[in-house]
Structure formats: structure tokens, C-alpha cells
PDB file of N, CA and C in Angstrom:
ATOM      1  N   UNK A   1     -31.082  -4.759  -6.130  1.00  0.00           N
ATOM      2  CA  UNK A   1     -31.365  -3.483  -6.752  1.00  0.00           C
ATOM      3  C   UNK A   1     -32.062  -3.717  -8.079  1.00  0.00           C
ATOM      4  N   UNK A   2     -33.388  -2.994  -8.249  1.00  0.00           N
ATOM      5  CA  UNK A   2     -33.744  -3.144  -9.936  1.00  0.00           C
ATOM      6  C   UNK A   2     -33.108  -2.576 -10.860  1.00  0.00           C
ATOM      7  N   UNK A   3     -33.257  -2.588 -11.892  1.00  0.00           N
ATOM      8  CA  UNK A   3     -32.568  -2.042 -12.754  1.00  0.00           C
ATOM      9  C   UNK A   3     -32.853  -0.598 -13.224  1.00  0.00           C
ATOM     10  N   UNK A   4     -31.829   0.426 -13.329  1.00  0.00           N
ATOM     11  CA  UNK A   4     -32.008   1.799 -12.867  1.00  0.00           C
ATOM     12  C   UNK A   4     -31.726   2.054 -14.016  1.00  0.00           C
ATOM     13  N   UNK A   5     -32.109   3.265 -14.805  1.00  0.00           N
ATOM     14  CA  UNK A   5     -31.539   3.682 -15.916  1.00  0.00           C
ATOM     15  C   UNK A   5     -31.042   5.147 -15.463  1.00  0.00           C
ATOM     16  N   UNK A   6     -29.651   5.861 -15.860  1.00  0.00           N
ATOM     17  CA  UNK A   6     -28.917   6.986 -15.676  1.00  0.00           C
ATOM     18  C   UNK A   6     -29.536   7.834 -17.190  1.00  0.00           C
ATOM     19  N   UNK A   7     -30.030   9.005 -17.134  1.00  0.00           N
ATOM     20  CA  UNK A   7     -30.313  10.067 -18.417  1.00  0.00           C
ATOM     21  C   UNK A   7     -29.851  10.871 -18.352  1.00  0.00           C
ATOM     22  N   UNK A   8     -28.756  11.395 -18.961  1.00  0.00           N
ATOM     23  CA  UNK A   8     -28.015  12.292 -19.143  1.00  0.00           C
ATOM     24  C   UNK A   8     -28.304  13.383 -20.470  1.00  0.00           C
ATOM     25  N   UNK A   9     -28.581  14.283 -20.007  1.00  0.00           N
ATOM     26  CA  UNK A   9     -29.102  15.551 -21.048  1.00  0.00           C
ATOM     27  C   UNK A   9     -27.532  15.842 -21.861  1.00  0.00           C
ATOM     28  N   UNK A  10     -27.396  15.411 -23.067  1.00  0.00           N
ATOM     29  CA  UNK A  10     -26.101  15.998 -23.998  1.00  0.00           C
ATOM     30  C   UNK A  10     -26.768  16.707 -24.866  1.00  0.00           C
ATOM     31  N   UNK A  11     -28.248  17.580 -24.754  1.00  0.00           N
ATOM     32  CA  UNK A  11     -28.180  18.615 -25.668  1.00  0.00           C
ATOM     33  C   UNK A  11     -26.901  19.853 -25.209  1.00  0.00           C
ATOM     34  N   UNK A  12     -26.475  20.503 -26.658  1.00  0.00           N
ATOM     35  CA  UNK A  12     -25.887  21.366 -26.512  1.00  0.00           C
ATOM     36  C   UNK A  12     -26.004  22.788 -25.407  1.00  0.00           C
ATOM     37  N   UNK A  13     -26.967  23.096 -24.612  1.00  0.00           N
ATOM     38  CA  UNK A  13     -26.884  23.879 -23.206  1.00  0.00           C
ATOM     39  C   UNK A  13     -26.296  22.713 -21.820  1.00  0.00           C
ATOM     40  N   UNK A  14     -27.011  21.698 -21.921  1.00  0.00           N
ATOM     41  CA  UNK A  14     -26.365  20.960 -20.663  1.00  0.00           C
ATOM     42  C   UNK A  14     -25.160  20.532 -21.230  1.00  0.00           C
ATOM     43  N   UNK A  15     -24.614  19.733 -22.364  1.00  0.00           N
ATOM     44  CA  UNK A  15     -23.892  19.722 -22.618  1.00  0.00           C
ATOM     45  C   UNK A  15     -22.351  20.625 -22.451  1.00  0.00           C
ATOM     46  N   UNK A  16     -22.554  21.696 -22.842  1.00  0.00           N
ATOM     47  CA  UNK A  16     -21.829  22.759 -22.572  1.00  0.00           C
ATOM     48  C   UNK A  16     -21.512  23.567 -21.183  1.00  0.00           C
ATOM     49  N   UNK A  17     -22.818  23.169 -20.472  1.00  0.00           N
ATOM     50  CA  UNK A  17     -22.506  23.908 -19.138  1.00  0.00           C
ATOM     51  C   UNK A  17     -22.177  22.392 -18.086  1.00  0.00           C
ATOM     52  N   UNK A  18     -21.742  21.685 -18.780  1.00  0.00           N
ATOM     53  CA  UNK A  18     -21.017  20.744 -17.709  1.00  0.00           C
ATOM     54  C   UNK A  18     -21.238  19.388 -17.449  1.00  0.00           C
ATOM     55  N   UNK A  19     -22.082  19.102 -19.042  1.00  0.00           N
ATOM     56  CA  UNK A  19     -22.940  17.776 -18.638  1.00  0.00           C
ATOM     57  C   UNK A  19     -21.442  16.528 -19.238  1.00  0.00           C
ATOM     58  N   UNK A  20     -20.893  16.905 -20.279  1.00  0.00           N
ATOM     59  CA  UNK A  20     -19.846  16.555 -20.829  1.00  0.00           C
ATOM     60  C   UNK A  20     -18.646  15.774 -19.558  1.00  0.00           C
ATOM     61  N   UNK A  21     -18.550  16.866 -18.518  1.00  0.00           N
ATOM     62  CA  UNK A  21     -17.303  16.253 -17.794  1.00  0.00           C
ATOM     63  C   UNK A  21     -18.437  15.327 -16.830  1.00  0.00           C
ATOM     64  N   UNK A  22     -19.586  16.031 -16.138  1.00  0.00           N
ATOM     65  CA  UNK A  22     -20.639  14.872 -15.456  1.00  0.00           C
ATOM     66  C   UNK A  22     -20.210  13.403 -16.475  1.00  0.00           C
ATOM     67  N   UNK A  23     -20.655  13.184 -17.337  1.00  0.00           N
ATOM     68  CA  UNK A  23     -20.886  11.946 -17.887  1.00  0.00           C
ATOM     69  C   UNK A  23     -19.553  11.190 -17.629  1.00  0.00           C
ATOM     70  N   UNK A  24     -18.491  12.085 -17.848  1.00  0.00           N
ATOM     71  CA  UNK A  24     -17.296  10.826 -17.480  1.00  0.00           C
ATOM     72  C   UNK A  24     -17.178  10.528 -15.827  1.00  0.00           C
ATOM     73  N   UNK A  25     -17.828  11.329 -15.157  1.00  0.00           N
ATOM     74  CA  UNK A  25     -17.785  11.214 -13.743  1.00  0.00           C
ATOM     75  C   UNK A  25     -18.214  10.268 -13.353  1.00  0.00           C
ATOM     76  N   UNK A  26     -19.806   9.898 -13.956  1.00  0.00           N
ATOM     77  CA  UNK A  26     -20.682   9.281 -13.773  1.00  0.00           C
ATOM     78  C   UNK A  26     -19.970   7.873 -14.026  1.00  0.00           C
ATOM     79  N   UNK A  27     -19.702   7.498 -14.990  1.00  0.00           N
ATOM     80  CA  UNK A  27     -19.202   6.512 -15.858  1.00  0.00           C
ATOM     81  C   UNK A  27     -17.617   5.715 -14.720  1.00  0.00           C
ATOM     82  N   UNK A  28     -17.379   6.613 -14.189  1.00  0.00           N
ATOM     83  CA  UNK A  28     -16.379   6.574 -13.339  1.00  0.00           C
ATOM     84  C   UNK A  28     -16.649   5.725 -11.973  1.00  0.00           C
ATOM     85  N   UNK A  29     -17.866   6.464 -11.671  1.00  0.00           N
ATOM     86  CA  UNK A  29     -18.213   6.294 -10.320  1.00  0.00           C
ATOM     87  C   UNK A  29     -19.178   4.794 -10.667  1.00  0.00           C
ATOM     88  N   UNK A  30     -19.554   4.494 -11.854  1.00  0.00           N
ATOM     89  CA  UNK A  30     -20.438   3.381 -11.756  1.00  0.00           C
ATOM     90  C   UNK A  30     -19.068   2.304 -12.341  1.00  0.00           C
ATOM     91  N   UNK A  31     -17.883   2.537 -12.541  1.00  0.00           N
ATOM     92  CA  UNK A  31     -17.217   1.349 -12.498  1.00  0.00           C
ATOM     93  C   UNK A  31     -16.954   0.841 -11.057  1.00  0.00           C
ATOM     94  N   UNK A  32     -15.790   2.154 -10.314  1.00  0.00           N
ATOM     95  CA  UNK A  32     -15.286   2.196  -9.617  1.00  0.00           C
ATOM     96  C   UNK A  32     -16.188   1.388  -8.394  1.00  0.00           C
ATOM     97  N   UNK A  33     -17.358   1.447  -8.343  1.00  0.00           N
ATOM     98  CA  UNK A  33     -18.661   1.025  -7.517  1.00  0.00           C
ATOM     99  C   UNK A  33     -18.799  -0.367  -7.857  1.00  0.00           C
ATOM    100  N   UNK A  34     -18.888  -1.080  -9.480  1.00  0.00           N
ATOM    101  CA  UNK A  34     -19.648  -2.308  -9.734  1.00  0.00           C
ATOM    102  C   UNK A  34     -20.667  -2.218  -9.944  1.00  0.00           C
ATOM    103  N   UNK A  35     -21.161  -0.935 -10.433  1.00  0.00           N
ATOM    104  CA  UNK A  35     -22.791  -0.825 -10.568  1.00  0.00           C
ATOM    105  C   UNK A  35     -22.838  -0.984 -12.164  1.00  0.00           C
ATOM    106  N   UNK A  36     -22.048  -1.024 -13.527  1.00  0.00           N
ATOM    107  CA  UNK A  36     -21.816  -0.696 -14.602  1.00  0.00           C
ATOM    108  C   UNK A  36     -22.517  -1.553 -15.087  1.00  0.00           C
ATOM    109  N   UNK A  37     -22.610  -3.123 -14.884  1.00  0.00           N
ATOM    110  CA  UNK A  37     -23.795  -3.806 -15.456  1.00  0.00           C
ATOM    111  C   UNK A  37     -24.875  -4.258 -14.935  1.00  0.00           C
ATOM    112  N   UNK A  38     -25.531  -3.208 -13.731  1.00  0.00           N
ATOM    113  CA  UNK A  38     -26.809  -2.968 -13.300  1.00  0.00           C
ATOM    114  C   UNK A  38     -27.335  -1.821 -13.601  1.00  0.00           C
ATOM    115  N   UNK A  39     -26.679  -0.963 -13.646  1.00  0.00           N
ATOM    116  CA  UNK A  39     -27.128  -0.024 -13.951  1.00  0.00           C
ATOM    117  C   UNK A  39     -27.069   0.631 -15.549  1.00  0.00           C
ATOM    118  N   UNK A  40     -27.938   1.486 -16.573  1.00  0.00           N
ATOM    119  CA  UNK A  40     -27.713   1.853 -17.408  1.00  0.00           C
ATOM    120  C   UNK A  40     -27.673   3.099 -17.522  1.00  0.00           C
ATOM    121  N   UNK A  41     -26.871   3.464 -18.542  1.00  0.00           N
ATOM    122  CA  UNK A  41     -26.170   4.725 -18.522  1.00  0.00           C
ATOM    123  C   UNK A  41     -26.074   5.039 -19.558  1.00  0.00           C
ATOM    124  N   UNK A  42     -27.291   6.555 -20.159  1.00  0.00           N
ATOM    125  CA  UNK A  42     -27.377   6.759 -21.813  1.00  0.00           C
ATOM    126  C   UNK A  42     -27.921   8.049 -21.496  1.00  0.00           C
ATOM    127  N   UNK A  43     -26.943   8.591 -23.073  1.00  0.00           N
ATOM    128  CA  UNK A  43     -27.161  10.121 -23.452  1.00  0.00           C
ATOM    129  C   UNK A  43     -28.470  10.106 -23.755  1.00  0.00           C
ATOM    130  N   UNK A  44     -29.268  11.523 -23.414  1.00  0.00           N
ATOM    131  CA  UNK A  44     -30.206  12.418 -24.177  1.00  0.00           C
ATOM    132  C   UNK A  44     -30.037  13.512 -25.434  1.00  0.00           C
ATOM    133  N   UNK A  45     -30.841  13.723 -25.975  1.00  0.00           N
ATOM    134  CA  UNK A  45     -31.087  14.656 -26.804  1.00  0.00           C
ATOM    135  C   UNK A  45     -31.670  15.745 -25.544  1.00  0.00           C
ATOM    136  N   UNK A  46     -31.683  17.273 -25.990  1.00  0.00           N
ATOM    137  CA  UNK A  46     -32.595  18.024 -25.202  1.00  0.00           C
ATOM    138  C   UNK A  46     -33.648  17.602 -24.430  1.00  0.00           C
ATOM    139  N   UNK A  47     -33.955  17.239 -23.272  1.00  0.00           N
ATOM    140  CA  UNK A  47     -34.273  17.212 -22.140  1.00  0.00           C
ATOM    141  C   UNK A  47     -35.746  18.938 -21.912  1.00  0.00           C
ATOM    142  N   UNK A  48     -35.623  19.690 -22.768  1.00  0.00           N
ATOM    143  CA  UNK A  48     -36.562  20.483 -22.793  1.00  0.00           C
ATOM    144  C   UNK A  48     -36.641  21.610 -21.317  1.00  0.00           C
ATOM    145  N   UNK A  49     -35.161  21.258 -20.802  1.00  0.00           N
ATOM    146  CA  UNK A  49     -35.546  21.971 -19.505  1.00  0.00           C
ATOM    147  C   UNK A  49     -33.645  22.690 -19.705  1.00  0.00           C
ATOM    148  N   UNK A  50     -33.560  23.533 -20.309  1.00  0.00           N
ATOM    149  CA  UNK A  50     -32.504  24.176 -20.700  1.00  0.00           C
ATOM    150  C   UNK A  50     -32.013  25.185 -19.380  1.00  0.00           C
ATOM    151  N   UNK A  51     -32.809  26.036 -19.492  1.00  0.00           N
ATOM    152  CA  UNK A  51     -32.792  26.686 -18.338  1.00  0.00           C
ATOM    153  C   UNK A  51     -32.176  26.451 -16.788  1.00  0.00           C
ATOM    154  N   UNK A  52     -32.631  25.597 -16.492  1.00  0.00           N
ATOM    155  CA  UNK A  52     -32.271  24.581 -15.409  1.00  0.00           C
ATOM    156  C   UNK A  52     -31.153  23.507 -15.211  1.00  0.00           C
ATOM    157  N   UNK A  53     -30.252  23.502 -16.312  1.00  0.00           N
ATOM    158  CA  UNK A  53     -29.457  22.634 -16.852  1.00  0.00           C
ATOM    159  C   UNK A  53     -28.414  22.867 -15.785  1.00  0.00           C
ATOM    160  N   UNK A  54     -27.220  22.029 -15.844  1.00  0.00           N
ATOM    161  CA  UNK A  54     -27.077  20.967 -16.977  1.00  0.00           C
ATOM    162  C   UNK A  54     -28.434  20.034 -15.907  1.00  0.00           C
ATOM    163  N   UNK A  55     -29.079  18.941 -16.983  1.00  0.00           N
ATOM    164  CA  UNK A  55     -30.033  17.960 -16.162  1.00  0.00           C
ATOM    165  C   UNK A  55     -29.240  16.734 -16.177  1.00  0.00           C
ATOM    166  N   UNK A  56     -30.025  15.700 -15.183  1.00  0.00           N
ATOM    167  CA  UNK A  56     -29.904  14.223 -14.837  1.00  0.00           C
ATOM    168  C   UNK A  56     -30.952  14.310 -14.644  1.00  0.00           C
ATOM    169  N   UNK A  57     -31.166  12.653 -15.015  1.00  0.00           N
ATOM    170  CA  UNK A  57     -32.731  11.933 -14.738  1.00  0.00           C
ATOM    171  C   UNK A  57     -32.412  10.805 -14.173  1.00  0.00           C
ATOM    172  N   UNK A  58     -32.612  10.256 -13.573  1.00  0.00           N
ATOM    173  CA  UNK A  58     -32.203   8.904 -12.529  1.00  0.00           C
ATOM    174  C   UNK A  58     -33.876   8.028 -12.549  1.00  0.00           C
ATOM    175  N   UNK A  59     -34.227   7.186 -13.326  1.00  0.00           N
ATOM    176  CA  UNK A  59     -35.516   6.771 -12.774  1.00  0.00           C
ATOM    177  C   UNK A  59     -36.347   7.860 -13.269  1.00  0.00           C
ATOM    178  N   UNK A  60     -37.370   8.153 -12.502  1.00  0.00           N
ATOM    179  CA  UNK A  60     -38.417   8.963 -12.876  1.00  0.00           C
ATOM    180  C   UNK A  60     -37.657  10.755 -12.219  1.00  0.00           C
ATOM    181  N   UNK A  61     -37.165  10.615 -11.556  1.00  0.00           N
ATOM    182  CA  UNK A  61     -36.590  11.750 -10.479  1.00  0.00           C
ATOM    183  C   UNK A  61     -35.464  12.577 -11.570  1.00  0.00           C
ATOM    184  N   UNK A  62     -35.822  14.164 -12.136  1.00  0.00           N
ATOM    185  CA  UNK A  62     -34.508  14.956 -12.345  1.00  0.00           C
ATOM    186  C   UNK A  62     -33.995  15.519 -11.387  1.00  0.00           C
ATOM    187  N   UNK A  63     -32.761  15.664 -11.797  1.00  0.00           N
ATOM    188  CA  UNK A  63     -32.074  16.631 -11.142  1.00  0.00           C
ATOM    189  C   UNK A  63     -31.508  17.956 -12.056  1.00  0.00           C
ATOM    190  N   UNK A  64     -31.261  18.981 -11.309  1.00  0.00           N
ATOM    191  CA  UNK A  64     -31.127  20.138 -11.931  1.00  0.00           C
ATOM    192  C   UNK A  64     -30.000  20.861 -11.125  1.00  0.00           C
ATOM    193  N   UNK A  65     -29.220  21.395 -12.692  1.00  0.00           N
ATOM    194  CA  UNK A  65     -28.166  22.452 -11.840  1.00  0.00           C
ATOM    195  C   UNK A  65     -27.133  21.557 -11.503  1.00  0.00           C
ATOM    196  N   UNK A  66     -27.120  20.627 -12.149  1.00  0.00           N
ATOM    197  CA  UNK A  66     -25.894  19.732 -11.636  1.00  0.00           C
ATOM    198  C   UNK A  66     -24.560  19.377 -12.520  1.00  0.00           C
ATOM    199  N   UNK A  67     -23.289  19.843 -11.248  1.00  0.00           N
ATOM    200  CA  UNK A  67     -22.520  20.066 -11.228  1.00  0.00           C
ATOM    201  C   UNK A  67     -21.185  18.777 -11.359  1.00  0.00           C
ATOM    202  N   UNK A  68     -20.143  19.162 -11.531  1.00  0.00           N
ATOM    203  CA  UNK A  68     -19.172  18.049 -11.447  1.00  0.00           C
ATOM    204  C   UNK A  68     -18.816  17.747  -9.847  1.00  0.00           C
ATOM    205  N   UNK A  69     -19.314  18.539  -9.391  1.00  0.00           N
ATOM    206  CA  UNK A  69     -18.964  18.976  -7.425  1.00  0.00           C
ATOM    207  C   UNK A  69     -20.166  18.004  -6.720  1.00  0.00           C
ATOM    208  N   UNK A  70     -21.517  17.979  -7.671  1.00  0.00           N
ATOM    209  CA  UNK A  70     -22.263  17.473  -7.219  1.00  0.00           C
ATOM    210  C   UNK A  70     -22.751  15.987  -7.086  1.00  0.00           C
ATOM    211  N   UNK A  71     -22.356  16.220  -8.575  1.00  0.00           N
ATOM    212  CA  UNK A  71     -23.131  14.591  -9.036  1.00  0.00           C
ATOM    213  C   UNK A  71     -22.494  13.304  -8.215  1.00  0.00           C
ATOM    214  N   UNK A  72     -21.280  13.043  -7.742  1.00  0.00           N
ATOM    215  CA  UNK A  72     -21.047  11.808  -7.168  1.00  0.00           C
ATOM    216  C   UNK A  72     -22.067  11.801  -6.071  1.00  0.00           C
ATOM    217  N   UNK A  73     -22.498  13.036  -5.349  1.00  0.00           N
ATOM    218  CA  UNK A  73     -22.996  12.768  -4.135  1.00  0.00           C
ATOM    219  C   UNK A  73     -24.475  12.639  -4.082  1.00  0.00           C
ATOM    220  N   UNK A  74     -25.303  13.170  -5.723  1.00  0.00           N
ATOM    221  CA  UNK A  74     -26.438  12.718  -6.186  1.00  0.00           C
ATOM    222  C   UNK A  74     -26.392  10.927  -6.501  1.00  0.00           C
ATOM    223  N   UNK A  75     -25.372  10.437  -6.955  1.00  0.00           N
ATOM    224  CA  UNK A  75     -25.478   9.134  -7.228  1.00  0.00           C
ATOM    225  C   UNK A  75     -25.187   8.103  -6.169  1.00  0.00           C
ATOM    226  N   UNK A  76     -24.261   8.848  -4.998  1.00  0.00           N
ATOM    227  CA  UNK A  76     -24.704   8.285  -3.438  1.00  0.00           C
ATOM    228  C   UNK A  76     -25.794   8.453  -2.409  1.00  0.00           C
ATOM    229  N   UNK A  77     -26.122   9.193  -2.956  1.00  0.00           N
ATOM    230  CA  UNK A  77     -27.719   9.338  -1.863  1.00  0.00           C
ATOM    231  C   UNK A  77     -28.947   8.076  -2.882  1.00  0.00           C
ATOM    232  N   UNK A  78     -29.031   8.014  -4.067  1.00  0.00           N
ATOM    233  CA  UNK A  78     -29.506   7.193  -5.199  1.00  0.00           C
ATOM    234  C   UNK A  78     -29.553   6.337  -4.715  1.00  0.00           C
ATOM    235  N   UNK A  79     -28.107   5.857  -4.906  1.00  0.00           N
ATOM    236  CA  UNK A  79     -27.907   4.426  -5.435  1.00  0.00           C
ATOM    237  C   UNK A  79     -27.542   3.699  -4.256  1.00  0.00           C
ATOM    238  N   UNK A  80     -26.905   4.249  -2.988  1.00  0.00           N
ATOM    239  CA  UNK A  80     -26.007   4.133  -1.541  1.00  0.00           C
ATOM    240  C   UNK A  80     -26.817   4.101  -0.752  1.00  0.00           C
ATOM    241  N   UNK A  81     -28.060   4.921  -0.554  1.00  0.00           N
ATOM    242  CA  UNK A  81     -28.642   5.841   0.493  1.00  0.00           C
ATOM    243  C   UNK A  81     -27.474   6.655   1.493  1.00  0.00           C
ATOM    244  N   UNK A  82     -26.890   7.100   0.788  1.00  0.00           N
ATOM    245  CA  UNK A  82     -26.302   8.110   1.633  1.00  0.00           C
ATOM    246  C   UNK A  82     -26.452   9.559   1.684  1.00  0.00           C
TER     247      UNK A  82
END
């Protein structure tokens, strides 16, 4: 696997609408996996796409509208191909 970088939007709209509990999810799912020192995993400032929030950026690819319901299964289709 190359080396992937995780972007997590912690401006205050994603932040607030759910990016906060995402990030420990995330953080969770890349121990629990072994992905923690292949993969990197770092906050944003505003992301510029508020509206659409909370965001993830995986690589070049966002995601939008994402949820605590969602994100493990965004980071298994990613990172798993599942």
C-alpha cells in the first residue's frame, strides 16, 4: 500500500456537525486495522466546502456528508476494497 494521507475538516461547521466523534472513529479503526503507521491521519482548517460537511479527504478523493454511521465503511471500501 502507498502511503495515504487521511484529511479531516476540524473547521468549526464540520467540526460541530460530527467531524469531532468521526476523527476518534477514524483513529480507532486505523489502530484496530494496523494501518496507524502507514497511513496518515491530520486535522484541517476549513476545507471551504461547509455546506456539504462534515468533509473527509482520503488522497485526492472527498467525501461529503459524512457521518459516524458512515465513515468506517468509507475507510473499508478505501483502504479494504470492500
Amino acid at each position: 500500500m502507498n502511503t495515504t494521507t487521511i484529511h479531516i475538516c476540524m473547521g468549526s461547521s464540520c467540526y460541530a456537525r460530527g467531524n469531532a466523534r468521526n476523527a476518534e472513529l477514524i483513529q480507532a479503526w486505523l489502530t484496530v486495522r494496523g494501518y496507524s503507521a502507514q497511513i496518515e491521519f491530520a486535522g484541517t482548517l476549513c476545507e471551504g466546502r461547509c455546506k456539504e460537511g462534515p468533509i473527509l479527504r482520503i488522497g485526492d478523493k472527498i467525501f461529503t456528508a459524512v457521518s459516524p454511521a458512515t465513515v468506517g465503511d468509507i475507510l473499508e471500501h478505501v483502504f479494504e476494497g470492500t
